[in-house]
PDB file of N, CA and C in Angstrom:
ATOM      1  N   UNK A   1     -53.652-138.119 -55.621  1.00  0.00           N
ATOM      2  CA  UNK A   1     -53.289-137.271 -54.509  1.00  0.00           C
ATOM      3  C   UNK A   1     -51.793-136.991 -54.611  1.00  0.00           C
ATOM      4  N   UNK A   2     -51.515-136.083 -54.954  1.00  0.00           N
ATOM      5  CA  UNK A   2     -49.994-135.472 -55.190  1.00  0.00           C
ATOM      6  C   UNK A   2     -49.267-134.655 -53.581  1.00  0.00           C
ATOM      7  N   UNK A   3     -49.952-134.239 -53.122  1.00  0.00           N
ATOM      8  CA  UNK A   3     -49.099-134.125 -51.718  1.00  0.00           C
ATOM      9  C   UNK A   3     -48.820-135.264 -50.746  1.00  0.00           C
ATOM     10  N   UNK A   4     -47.651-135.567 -50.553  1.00  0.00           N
ATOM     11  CA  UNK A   4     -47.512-136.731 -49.787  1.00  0.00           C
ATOM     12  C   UNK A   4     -47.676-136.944 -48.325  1.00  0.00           C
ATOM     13  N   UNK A   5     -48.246-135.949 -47.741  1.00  0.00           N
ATOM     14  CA  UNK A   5     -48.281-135.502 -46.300  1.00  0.00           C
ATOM     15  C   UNK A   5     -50.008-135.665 -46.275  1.00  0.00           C
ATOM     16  N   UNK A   6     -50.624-135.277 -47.363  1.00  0.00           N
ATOM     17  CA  UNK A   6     -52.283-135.656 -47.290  1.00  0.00           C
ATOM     18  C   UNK A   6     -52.504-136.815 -47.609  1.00  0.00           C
ATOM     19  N   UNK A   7     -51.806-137.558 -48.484  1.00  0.00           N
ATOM     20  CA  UNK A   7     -51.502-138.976 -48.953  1.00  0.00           C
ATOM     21  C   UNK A   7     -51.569-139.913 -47.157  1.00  0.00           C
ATOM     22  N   UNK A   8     -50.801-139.820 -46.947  1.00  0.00           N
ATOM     23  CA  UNK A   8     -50.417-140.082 -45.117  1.00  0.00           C
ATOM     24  C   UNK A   8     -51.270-140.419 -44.456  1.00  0.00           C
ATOM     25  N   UNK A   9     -51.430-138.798 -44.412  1.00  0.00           N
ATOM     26  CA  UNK A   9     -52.931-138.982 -43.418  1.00  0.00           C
ATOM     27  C   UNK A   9     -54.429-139.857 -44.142  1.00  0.00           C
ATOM     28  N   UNK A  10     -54.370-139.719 -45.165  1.00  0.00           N
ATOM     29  CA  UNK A  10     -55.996-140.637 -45.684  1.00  0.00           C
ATOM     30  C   UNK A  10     -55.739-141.562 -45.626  1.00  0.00           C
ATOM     31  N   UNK A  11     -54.284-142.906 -46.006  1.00  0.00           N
ATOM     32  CA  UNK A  11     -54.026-143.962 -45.354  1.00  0.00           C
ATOM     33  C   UNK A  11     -53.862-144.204 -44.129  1.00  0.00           C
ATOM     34  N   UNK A  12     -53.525-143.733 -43.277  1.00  0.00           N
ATOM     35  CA  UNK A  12     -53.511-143.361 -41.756  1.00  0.00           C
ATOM     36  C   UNK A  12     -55.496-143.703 -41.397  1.00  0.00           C
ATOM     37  N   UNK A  13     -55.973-142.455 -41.878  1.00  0.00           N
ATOM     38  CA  UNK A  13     -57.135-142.794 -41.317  1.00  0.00           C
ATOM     39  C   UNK A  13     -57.996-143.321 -41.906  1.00  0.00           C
ATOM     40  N   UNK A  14     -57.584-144.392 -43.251  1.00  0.00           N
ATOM     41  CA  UNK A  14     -58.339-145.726 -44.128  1.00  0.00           C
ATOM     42  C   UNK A  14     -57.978-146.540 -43.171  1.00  0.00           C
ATOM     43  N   UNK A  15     -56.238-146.791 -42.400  1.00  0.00           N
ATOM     44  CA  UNK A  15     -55.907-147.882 -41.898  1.00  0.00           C
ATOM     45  C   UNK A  15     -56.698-147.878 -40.068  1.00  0.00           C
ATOM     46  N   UNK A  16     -56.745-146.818 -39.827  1.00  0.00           N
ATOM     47  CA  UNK A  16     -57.206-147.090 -38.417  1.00  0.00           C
ATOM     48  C   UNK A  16     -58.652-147.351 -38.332  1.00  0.00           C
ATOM     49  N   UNK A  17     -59.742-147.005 -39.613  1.00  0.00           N
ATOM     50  CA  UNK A  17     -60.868-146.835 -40.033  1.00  0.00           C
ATOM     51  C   UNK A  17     -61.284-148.646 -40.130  1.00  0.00           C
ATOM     52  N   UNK A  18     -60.645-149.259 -40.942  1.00  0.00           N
ATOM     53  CA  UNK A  18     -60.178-150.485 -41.452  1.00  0.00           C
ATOM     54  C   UNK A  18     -59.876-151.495 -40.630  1.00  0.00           C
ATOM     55  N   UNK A  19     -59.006-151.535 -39.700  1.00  0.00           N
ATOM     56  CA  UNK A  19     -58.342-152.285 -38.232  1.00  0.00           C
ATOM     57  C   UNK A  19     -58.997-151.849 -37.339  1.00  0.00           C
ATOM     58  N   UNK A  20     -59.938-151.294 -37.368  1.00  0.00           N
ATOM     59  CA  UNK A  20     -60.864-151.098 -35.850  1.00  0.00           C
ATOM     60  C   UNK A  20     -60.136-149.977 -34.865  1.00  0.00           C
ATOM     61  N   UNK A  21     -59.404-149.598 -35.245  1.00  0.00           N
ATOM     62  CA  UNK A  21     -58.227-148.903 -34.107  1.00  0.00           C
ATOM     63  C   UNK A  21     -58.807-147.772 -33.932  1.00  0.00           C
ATOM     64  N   UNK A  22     -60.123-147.149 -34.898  1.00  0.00           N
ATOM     65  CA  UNK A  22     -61.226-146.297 -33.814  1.00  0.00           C
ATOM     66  C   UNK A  22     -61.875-146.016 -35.007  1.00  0.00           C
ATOM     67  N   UNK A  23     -63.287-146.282 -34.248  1.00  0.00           N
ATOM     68  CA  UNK A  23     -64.349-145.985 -35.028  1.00  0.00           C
ATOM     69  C   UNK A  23     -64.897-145.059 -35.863  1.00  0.00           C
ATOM     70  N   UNK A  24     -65.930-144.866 -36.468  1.00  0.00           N
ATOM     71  CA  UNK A  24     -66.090-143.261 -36.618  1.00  0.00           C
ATOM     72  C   UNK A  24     -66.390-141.881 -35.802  1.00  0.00           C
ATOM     73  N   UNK A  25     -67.271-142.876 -34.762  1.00  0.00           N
ATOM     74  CA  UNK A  25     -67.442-141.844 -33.732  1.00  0.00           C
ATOM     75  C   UNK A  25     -65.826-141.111 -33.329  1.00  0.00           C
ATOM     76  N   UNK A  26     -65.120-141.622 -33.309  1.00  0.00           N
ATOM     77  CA  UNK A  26     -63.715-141.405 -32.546  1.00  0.00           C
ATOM     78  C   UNK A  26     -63.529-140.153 -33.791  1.00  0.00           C
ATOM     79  N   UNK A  27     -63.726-140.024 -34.866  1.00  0.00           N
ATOM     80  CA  UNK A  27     -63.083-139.371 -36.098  1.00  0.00           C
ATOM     81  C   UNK A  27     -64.157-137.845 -35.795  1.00  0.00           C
ATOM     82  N   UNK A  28     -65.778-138.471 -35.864  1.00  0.00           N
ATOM     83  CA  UNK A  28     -66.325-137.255 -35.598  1.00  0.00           C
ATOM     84  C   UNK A  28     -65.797-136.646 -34.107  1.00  0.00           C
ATOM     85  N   UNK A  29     -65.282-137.211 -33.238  1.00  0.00           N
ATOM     86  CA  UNK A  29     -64.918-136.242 -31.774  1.00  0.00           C
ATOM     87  C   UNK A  29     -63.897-135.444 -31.688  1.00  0.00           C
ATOM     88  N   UNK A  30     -62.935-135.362 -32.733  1.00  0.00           N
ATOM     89  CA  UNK A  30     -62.180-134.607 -32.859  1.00  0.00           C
ATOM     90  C   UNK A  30     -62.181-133.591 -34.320  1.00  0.00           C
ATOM     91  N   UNK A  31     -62.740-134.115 -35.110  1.00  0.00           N
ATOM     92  CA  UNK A  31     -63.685-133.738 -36.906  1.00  0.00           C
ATOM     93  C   UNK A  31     -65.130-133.292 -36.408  1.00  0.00           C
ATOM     94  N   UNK A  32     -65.482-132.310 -35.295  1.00  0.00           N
ATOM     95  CA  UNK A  32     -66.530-131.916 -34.424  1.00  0.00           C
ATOM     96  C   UNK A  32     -67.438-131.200 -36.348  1.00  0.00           C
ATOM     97  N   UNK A  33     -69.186-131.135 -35.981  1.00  0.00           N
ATOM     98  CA  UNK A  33     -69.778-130.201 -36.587  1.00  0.00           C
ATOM     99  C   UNK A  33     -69.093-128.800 -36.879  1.00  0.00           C
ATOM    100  N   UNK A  34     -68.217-128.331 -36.064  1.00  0.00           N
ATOM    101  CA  UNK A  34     -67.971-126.702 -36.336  1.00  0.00           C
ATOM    102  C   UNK A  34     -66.762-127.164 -37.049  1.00  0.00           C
ATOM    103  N   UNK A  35     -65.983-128.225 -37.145  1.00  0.00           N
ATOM    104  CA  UNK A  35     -64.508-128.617 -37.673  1.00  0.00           C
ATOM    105  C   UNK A  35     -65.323-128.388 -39.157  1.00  0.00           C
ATOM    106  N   UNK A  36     -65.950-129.611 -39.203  1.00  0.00           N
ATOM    107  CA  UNK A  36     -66.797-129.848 -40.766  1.00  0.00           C
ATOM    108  C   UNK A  36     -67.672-128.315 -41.306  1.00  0.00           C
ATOM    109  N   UNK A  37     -68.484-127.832 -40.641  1.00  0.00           N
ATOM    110  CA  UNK A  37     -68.585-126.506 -41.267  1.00  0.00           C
ATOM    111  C   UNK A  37     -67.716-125.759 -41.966  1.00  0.00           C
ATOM    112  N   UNK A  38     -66.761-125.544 -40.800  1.00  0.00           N
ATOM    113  CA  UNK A  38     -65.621-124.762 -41.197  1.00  0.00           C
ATOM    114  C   UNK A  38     -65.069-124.532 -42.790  1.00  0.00           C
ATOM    115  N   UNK A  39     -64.346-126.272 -42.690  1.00  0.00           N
ATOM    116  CA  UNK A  39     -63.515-126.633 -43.313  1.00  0.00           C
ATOM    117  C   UNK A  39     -63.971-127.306 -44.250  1.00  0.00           C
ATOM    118  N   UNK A  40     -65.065-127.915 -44.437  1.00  0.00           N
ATOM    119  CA  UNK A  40     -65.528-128.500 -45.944  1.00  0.00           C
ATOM    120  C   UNK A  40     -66.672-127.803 -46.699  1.00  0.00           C
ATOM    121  N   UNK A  41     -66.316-128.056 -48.037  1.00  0.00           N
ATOM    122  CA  UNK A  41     -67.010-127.305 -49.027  1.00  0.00           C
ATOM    123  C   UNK A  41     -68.358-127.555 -49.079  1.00  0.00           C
ATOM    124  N   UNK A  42     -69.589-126.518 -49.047  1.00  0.00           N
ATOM    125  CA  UNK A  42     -70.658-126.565 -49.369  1.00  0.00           C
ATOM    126  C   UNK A  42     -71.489-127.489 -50.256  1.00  0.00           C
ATOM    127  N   UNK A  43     -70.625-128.044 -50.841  1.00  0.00           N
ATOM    128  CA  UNK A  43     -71.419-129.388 -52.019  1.00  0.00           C
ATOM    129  C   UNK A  43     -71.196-130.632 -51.069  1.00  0.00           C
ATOM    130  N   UNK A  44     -69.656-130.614 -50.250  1.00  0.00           N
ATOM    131  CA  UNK A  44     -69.749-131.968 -49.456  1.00  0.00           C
ATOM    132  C   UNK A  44     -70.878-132.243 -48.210  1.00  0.00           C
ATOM    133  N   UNK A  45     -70.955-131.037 -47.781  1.00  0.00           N
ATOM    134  CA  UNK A  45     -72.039-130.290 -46.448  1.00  0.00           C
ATOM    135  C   UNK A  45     -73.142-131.494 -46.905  1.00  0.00           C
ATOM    136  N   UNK A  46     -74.045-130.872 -47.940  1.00  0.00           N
ATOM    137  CA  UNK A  46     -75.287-130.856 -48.712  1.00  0.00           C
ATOM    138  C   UNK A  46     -75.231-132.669 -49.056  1.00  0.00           C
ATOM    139  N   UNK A  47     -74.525-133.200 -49.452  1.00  0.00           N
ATOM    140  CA  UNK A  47     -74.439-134.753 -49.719  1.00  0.00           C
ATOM    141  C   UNK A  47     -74.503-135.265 -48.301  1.00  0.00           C
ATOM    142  N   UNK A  48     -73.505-134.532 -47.238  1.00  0.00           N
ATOM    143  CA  UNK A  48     -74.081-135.470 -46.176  1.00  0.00           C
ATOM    144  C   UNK A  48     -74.930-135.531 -45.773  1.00  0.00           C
ATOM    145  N   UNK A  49     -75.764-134.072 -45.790  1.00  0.00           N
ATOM    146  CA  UNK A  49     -76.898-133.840 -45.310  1.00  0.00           C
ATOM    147  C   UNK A  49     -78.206-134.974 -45.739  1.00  0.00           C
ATOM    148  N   UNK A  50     -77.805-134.672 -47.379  1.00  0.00           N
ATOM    149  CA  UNK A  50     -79.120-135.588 -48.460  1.00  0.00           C
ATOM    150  C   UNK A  50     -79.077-136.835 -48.000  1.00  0.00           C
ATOM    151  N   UNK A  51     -77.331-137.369 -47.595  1.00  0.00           N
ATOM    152  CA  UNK A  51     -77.437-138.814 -47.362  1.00  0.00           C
ATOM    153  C   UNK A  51     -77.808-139.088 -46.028  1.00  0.00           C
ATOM    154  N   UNK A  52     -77.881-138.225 -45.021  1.00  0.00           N
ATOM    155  CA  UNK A  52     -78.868-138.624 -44.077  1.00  0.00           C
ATOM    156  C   UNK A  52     -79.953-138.597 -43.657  1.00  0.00           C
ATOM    157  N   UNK A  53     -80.835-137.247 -44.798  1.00  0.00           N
ATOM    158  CA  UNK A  53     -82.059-137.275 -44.805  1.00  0.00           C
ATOM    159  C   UNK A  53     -82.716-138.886 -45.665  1.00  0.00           C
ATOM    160  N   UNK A  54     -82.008-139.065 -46.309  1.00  0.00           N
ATOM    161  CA  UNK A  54     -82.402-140.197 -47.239  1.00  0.00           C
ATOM    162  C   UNK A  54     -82.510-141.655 -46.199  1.00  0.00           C
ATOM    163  N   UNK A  55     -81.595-141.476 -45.330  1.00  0.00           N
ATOM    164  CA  UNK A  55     -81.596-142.707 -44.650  1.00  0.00           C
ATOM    165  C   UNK A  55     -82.410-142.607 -43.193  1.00  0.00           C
ATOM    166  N   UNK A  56     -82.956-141.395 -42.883  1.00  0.00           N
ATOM    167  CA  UNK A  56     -83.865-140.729 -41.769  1.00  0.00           C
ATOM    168  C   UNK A  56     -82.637-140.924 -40.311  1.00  0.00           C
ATOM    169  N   UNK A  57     -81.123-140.541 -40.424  1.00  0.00           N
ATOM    170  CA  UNK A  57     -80.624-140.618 -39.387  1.00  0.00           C
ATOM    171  C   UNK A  57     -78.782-139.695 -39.913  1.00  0.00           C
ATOM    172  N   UNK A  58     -78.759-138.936 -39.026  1.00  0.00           N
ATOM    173  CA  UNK A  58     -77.447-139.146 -39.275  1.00  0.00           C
ATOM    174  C   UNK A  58     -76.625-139.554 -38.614  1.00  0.00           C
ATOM    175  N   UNK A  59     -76.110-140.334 -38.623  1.00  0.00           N
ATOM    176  CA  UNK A  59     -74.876-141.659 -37.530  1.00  0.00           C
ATOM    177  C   UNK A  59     -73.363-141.098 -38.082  1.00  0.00           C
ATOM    178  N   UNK A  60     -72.427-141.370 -37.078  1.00  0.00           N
ATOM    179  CA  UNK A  60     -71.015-141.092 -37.581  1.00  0.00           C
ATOM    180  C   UNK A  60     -70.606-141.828 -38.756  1.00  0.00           C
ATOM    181  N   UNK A  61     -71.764-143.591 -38.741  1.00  0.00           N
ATOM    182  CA  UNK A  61     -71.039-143.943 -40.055  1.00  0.00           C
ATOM    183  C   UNK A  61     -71.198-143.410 -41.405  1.00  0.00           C
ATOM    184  N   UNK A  62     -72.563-142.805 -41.272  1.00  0.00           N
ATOM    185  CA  UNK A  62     -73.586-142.155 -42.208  1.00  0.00           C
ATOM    186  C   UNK A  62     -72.272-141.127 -42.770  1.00  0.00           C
ATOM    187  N   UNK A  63     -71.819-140.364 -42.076  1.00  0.00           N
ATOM    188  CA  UNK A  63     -71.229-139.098 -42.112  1.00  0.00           C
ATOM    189  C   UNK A  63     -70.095-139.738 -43.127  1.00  0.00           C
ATOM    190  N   UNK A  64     -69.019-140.678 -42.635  1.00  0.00           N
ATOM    191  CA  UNK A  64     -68.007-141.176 -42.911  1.00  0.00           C
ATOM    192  C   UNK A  64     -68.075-142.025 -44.585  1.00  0.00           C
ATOM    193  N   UNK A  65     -69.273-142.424 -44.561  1.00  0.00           N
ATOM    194  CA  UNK A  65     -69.281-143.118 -45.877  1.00  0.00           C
ATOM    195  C   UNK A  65     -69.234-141.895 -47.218  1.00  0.00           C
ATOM    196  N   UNK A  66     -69.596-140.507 -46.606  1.00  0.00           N
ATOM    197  CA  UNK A  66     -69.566-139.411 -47.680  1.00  0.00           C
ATOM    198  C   UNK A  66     -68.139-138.621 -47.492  1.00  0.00           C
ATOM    199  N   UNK A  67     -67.474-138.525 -46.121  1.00  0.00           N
ATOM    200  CA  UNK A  67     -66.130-137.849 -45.987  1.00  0.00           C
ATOM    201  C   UNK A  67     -65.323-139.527 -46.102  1.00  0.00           C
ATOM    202  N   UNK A  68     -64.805-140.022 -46.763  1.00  0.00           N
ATOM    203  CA  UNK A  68     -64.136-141.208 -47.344  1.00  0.00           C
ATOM    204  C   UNK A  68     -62.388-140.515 -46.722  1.00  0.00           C
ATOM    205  N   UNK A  69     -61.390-141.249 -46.242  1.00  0.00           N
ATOM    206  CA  UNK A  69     -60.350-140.974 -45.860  1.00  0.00           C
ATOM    207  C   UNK A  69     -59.797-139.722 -46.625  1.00  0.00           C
ATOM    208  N   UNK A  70     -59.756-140.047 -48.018  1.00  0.00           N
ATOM    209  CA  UNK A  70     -59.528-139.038 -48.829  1.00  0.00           C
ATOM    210  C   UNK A  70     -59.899-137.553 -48.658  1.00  0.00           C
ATOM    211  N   UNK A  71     -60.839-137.975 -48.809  1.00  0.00           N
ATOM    212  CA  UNK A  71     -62.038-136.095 -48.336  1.00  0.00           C
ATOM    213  C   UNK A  71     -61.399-135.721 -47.210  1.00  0.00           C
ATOM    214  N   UNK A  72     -61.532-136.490 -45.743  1.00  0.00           N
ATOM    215  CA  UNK A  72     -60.809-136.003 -44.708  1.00  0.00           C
ATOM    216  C   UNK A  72     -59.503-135.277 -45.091  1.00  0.00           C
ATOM    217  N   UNK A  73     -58.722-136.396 -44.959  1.00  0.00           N
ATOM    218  CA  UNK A  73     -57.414-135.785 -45.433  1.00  0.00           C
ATOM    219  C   UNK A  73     -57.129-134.401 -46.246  1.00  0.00           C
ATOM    220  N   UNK A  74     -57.951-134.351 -46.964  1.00  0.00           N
ATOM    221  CA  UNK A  74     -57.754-133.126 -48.256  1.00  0.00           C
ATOM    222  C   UNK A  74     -59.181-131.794 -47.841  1.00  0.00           C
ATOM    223  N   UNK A  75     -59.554-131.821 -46.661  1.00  0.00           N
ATOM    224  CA  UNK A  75     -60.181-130.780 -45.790  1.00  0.00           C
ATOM    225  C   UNK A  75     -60.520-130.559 -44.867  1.00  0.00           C
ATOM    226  N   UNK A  76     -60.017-131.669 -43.692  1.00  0.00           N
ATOM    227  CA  UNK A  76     -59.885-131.208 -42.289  1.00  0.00           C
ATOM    228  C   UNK A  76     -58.843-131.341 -42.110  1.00  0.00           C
ATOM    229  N   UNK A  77     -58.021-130.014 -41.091  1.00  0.00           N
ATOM    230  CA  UNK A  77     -57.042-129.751 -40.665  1.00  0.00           C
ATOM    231  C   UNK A  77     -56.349-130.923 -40.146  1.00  0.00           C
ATOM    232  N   UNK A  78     -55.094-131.213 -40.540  1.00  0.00           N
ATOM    233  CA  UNK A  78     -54.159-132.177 -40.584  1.00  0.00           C
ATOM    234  C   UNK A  78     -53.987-132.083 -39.130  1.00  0.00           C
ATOM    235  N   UNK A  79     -53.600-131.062 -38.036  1.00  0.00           N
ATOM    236  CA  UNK A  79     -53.742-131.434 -36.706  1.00  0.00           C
ATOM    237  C   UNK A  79     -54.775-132.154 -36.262  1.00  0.00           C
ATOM    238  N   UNK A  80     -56.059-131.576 -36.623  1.00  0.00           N
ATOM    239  CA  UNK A  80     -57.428-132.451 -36.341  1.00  0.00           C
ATOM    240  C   UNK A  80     -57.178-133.910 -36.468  1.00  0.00           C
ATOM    241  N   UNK A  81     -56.976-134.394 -37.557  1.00  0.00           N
ATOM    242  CA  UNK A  81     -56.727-135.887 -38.023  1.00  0.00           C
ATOM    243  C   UNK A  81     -55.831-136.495 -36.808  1.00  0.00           C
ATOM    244  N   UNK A  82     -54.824-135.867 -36.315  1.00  0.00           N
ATOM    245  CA  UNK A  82     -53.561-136.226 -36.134  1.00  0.00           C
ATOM    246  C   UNK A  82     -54.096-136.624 -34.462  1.00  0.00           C
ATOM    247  N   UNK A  83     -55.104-135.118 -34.180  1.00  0.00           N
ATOM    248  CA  UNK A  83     -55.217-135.718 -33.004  1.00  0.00           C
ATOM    249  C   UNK A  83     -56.187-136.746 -32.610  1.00  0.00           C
ATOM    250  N   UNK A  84     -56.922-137.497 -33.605  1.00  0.00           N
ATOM    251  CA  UNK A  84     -57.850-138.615 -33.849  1.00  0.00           C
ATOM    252  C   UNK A  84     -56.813-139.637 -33.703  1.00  0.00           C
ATOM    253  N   UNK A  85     -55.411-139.877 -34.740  1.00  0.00           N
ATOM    254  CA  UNK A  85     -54.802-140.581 -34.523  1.00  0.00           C
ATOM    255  C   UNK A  85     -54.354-140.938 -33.044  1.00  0.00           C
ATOM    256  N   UNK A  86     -53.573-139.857 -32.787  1.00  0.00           N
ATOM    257  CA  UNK A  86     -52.944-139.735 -31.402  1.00  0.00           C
ATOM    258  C   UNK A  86     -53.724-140.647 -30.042  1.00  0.00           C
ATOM    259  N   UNK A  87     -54.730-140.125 -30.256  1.00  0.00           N
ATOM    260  CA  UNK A  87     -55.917-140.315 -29.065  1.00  0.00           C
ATOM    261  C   UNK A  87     -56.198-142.157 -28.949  1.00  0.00           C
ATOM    262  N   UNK A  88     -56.308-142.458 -30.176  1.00  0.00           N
ATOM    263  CA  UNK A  88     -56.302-144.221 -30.704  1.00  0.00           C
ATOM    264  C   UNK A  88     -54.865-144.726 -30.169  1.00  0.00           C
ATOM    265  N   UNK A  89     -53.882-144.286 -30.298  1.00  0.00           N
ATOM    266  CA  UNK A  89     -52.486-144.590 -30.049  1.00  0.00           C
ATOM    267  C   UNK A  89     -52.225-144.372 -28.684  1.00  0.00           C
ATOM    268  N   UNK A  90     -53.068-143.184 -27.795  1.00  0.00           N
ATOM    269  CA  UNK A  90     -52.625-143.867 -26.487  1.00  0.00           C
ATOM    270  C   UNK A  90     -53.434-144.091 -25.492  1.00  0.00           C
ATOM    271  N   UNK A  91     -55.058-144.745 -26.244  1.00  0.00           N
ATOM    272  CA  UNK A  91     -56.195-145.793 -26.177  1.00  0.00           C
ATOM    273  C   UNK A  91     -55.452-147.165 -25.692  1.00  0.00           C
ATOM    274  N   UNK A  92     -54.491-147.173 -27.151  1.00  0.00           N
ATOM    275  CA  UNK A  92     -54.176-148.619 -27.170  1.00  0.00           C
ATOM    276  C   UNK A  92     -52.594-148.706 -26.742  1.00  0.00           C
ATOM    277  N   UNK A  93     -52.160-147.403 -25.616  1.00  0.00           N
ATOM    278  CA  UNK A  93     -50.682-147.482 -24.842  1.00  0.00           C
ATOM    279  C   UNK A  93     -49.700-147.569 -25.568  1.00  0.00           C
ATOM    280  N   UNK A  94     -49.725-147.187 -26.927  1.00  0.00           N
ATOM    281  CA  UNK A  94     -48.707-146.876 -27.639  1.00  0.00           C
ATOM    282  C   UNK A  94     -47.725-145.426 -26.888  1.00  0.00           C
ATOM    283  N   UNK A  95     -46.585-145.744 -26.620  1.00  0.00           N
ATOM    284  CA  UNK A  95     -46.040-144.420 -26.417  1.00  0.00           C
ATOM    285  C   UNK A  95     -45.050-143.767 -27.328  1.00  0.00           C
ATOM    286  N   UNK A  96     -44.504-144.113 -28.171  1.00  0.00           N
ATOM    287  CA  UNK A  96     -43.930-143.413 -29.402  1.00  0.00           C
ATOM    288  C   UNK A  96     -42.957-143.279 -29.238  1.00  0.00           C
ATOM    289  N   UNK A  97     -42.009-144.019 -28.395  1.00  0.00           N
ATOM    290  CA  UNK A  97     -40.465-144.599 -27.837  1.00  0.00           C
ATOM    291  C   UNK A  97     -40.524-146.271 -28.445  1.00  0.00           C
ATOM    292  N   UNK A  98     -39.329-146.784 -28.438  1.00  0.00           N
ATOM    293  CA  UNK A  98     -38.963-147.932 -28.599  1.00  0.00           C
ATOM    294  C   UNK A  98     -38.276-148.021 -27.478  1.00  0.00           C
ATOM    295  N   UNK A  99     -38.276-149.471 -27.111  1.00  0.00           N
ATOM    296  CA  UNK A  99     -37.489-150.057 -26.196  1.00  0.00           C
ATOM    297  C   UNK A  99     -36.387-151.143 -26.903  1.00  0.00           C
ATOM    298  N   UNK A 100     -35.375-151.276 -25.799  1.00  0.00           N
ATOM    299  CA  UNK A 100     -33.941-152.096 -26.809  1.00  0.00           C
ATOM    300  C   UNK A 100     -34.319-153.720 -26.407  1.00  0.00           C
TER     301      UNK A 100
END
């Protein structure tokens, strides 16, 4: 991954993916069906699809094990991501000030 700003975000959302700091559901509520239409390529579509016909369900984790941080990062809109992040950060009362 050679852009360092998509780099970011797929560790960003490996690490919050990883630490519990929000689930997948949390990723699909802002990475909505019309986000993923949109924005990902027709071969990724079709794998999620196969991989949830294969498993007779499709679940957010279902979804997530085929869009891998990477994939996100490198085809849903970097605001999208950001506001997945955001939303986890002030879940957990982060306010994005320091105190002395």
């Amino acid at each position: 991954m050679s852009d360092p700003r998509q780099a970011w975000f797929a560790r960003m959302m490996e690490s919050g993916l990883e630490n519990s700091i929000f689930a997948p559901s949390d990723v699909l509520a802002h990475a909505t069906p019309d986000v993923l239409a949109t924005n990902l390529p027709p071969e990724l579509l079709s794998k999620i699809l196969a991989a949830s016909l294969a498993a007779g369900a499709m679940t957010p984790e279902r979804v997530l094990e085929t869009l891998t941080p990477e994939v996100l990062a490198a085809h849903v809109p970097h605001d999208v991501l950001w506001a997945c992040i955001a939303a986890a950060a002030a879940r957990a009362g982060v306010t994005g000030t320091r105190s002395s």
